[in-house]
N, C-alpha and C. Protein backbone atom coordinates (compact mmCIF):
# COMPACT_ATOMS: atom_id res chain seq x y z
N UNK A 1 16.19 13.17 8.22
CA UNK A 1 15.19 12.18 8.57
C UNK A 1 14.45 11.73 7.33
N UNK A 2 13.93 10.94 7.80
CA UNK A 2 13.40 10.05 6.48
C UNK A 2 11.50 9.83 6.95
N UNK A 3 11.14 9.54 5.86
CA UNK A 3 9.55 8.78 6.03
C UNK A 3 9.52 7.67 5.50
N UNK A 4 8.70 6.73 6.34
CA UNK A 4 8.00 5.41 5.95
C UNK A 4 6.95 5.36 6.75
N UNK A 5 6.60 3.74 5.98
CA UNK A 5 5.04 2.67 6.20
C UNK A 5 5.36 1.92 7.12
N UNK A 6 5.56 1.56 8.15
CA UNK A 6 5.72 0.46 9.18
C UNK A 6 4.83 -0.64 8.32
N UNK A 7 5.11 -1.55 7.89
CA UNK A 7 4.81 -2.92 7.01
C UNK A 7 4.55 -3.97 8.29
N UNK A 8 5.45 -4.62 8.95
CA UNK A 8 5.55 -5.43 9.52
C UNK A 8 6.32 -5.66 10.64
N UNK A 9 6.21 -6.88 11.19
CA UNK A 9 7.92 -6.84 12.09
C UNK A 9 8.61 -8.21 12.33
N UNK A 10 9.56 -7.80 12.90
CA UNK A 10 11.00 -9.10 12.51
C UNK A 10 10.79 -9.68 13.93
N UNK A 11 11.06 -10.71 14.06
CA UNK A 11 11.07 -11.50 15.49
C UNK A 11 12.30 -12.28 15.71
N UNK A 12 13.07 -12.01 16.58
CA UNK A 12 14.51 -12.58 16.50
C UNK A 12 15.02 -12.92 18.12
N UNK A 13 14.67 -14.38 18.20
CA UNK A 13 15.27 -15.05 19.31
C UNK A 13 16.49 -14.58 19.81
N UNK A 14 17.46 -14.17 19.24
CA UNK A 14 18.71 -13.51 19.98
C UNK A 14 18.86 -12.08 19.67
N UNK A 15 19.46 -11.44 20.40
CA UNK A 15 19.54 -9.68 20.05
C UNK A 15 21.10 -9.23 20.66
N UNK A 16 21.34 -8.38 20.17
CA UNK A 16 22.29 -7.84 20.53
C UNK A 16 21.78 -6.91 22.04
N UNK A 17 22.93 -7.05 23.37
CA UNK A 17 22.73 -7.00 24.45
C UNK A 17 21.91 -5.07 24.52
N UNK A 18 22.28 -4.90 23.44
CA UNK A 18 21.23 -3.56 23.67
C UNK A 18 20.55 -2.96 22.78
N UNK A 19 19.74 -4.47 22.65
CA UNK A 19 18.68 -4.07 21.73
C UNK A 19 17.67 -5.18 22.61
N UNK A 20 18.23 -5.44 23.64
CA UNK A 20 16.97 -6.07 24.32
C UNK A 20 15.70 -5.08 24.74
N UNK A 21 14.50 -5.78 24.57
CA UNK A 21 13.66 -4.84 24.25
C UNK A 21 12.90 -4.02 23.83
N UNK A 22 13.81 -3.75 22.01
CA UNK A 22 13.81 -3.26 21.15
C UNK A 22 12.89 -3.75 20.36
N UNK A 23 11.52 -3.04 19.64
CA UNK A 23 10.83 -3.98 18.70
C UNK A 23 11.55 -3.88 17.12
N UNK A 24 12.14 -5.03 16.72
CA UNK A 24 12.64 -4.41 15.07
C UNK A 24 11.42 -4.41 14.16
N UNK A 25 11.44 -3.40 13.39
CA UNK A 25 10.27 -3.14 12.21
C UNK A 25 10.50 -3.24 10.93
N UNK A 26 9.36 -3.72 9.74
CA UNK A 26 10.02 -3.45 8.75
C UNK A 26 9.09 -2.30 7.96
N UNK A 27 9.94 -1.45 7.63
CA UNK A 27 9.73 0.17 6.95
C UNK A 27 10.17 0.31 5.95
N UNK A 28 8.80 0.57 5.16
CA UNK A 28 8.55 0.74 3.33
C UNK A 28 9.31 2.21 3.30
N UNK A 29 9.88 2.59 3.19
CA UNK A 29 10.70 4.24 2.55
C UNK A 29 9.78 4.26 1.79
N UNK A 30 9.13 6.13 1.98
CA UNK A 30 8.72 6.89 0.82
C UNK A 30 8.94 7.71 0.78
N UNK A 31 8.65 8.13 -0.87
CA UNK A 31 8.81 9.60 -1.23
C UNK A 31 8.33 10.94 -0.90
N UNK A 32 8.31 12.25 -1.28
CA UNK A 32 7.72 13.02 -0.92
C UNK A 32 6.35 13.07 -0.85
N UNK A 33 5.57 12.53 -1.47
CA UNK A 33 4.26 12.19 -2.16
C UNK A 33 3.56 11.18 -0.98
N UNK A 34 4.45 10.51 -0.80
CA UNK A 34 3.90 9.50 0.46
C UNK A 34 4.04 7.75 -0.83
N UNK A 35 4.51 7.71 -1.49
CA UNK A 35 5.01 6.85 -2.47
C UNK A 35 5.83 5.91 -2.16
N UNK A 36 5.86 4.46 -2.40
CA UNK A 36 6.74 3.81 -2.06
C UNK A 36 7.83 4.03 -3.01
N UNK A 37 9.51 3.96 -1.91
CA UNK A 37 10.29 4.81 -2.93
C UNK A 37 11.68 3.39 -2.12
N UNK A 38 11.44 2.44 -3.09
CA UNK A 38 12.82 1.28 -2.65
C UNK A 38 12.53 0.46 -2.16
N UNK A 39 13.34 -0.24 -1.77
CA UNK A 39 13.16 -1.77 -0.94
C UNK A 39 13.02 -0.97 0.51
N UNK A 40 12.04 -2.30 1.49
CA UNK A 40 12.07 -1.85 2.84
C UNK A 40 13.75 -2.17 3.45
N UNK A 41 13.10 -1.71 4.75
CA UNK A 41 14.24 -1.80 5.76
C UNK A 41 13.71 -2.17 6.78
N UNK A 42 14.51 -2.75 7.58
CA UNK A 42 14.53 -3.20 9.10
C UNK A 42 15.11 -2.05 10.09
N UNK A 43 14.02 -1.55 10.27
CA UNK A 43 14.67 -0.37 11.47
C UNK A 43 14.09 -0.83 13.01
N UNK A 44 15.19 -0.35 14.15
CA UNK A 44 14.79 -0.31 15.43
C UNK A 44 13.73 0.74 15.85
N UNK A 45 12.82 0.41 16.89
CA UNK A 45 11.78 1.17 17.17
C UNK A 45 12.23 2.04 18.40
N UNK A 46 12.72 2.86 17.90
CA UNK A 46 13.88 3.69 19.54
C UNK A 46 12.55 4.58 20.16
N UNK A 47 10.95 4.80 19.38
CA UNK A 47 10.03 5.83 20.55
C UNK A 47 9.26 4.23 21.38
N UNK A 48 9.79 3.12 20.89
CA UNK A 48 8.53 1.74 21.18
C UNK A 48 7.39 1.94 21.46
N UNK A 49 6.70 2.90 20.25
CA UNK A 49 5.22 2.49 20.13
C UNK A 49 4.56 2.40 18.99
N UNK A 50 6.04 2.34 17.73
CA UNK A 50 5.55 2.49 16.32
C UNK A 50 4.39 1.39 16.05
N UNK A 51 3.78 1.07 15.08
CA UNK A 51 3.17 -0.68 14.60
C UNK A 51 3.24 -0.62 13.37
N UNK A 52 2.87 -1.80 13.07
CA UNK A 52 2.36 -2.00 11.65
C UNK A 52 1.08 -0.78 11.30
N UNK A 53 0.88 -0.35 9.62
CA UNK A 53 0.25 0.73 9.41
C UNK A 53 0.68 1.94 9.67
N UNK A 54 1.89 2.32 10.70
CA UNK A 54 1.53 4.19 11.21
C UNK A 54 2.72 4.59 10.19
N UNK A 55 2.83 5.54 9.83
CA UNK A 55 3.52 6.69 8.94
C UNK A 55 4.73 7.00 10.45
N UNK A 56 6.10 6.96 9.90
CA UNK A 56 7.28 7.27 10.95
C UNK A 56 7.62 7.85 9.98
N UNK A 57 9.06 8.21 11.19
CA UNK A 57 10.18 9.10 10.30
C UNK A 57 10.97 7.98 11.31
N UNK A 58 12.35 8.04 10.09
CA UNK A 58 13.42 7.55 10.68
C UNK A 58 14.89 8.02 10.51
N UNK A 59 15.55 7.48 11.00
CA UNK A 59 17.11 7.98 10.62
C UNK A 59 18.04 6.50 10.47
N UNK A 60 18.92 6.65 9.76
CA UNK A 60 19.87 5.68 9.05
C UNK A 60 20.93 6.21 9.19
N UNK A 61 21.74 5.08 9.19
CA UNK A 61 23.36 5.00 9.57
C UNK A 61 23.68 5.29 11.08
N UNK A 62 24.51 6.46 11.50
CA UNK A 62 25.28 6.95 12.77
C UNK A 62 23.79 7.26 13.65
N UNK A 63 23.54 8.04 12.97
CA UNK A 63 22.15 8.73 13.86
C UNK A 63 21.78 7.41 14.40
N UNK A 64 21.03 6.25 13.71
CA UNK A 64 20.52 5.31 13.78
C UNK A 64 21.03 4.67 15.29
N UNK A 65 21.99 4.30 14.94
CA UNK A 65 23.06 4.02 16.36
C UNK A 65 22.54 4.76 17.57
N UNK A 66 22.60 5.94 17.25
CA UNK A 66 22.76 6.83 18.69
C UNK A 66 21.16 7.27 19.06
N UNK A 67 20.30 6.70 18.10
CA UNK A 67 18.76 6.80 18.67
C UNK A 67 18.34 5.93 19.95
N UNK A 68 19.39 5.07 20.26
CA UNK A 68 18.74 3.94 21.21
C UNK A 68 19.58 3.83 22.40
N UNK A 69 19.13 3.80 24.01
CA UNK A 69 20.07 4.33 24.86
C UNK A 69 20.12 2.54 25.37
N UNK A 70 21.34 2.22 25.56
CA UNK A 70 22.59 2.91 24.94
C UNK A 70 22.93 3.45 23.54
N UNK A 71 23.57 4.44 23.69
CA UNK A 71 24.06 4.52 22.21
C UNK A 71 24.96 3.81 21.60
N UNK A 72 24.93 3.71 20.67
CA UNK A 72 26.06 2.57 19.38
C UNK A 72 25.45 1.69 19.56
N UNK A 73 24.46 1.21 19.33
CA UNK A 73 24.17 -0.36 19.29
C UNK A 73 24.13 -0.66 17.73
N UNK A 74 24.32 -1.66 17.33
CA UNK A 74 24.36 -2.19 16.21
C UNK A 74 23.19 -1.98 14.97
N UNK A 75 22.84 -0.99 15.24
CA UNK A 75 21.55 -0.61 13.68
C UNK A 75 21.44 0.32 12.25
N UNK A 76 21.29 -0.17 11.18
CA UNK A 76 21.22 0.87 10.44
C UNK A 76 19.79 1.94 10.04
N UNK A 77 19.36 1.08 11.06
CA UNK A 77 17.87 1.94 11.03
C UNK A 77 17.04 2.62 12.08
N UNK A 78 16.69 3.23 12.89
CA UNK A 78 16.04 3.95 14.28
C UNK A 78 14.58 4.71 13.61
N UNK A 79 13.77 4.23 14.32
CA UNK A 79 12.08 5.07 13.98
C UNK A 79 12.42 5.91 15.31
N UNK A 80 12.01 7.46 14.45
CA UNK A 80 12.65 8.47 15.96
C UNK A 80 11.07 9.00 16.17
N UNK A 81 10.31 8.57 15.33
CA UNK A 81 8.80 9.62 15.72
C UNK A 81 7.92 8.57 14.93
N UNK A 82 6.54 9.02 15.17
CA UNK A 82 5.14 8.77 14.93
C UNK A 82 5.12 10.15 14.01
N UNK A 83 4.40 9.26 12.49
CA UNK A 83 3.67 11.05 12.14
C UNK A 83 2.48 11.12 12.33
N UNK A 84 1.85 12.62 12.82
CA UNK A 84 0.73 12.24 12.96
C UNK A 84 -0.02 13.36 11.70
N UNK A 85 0.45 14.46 11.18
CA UNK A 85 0.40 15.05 9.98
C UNK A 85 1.40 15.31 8.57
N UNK A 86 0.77 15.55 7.52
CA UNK A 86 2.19 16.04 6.28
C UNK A 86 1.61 16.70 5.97
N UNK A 87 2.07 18.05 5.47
CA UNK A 87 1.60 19.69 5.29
C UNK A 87 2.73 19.57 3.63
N UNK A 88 2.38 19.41 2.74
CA UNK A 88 3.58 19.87 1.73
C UNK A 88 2.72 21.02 0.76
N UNK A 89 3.65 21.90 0.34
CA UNK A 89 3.46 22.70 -0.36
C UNK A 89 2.99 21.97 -1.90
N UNK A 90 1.48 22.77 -2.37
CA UNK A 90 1.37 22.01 -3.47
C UNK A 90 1.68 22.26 -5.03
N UNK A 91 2.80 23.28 -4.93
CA UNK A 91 3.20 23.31 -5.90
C UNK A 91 4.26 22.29 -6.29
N UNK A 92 4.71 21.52 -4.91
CA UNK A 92 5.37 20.64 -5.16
C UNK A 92 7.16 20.88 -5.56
N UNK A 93 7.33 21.67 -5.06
CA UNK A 93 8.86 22.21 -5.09
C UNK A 93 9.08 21.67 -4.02
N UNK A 94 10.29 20.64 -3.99
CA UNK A 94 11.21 20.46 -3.17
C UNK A 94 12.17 21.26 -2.79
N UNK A 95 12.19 21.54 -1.05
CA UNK A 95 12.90 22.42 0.23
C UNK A 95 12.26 23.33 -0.02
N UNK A 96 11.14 23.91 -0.43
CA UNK A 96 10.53 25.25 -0.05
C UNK A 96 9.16 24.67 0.98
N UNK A 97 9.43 25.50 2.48
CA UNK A 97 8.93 25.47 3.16
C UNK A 97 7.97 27.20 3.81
N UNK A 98 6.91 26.72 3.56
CA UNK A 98 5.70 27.87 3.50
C UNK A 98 5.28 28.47 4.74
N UNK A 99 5.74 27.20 5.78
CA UNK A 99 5.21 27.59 7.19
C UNK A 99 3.84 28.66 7.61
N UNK A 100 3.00 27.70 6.84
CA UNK A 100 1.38 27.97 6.67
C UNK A 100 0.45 26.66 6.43
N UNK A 101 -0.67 26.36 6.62
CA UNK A 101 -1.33 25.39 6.57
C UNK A 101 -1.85 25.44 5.41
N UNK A 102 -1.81 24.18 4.18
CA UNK A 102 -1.62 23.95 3.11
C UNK A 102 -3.40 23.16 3.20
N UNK A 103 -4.50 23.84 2.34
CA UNK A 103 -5.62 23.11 2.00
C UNK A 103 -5.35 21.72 0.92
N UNK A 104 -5.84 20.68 0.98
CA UNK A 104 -6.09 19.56 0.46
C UNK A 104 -6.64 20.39 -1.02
């Protein structure tokens, strides 16, 4: 899974028959840091209650597809959650997970 910025969103008179419904978003990717890390993306909103402003996680490629029922619909992008916290260790080592609550 991935993190982003919900930026904005796409508005598109025609959709593919199962993505009716679907709000498309556009999502700043960031880094561990909470950093903008690349060009955005256009991801589908598969929980439909992301917006502009909230911190998601998403998934890309296959996953992406199979986030939205039906599955396989045509996306390379799916918002699978809302974040509503980030706990990182502050020594800042990447994949070490402390599973303890990390002070600011």
């Amino acid at each position: 899974m991935l993190l982003g910025r919900v930026r904005g969103t796409v508005v598109a008179t025609v959709k593919s028959p199962g993505l009716r419904g679907v709000k498309l978003l556009v999502v700043q990717p960031l880094d561990k840091n909470r950093e903008p890390a690349g060009r955005c993306v256009v991801a589908a909103d598969a929980v439909r209650m992301s917006g502009p402003g909230e911190l998601v996680y998403y998934v890309a490629s296959r996953e992406a597809a199979e986030a939205l029922e039906p599955s396989f619909v045509p996306v390379d992008h799916a918002i699978v959650g809302i974040v509503d916290d980030v706990d990182l260790d502050p020594t800042g080592r990447a994949g070490r997970r402390t599973g303890r609550h990390v002070e600011p």
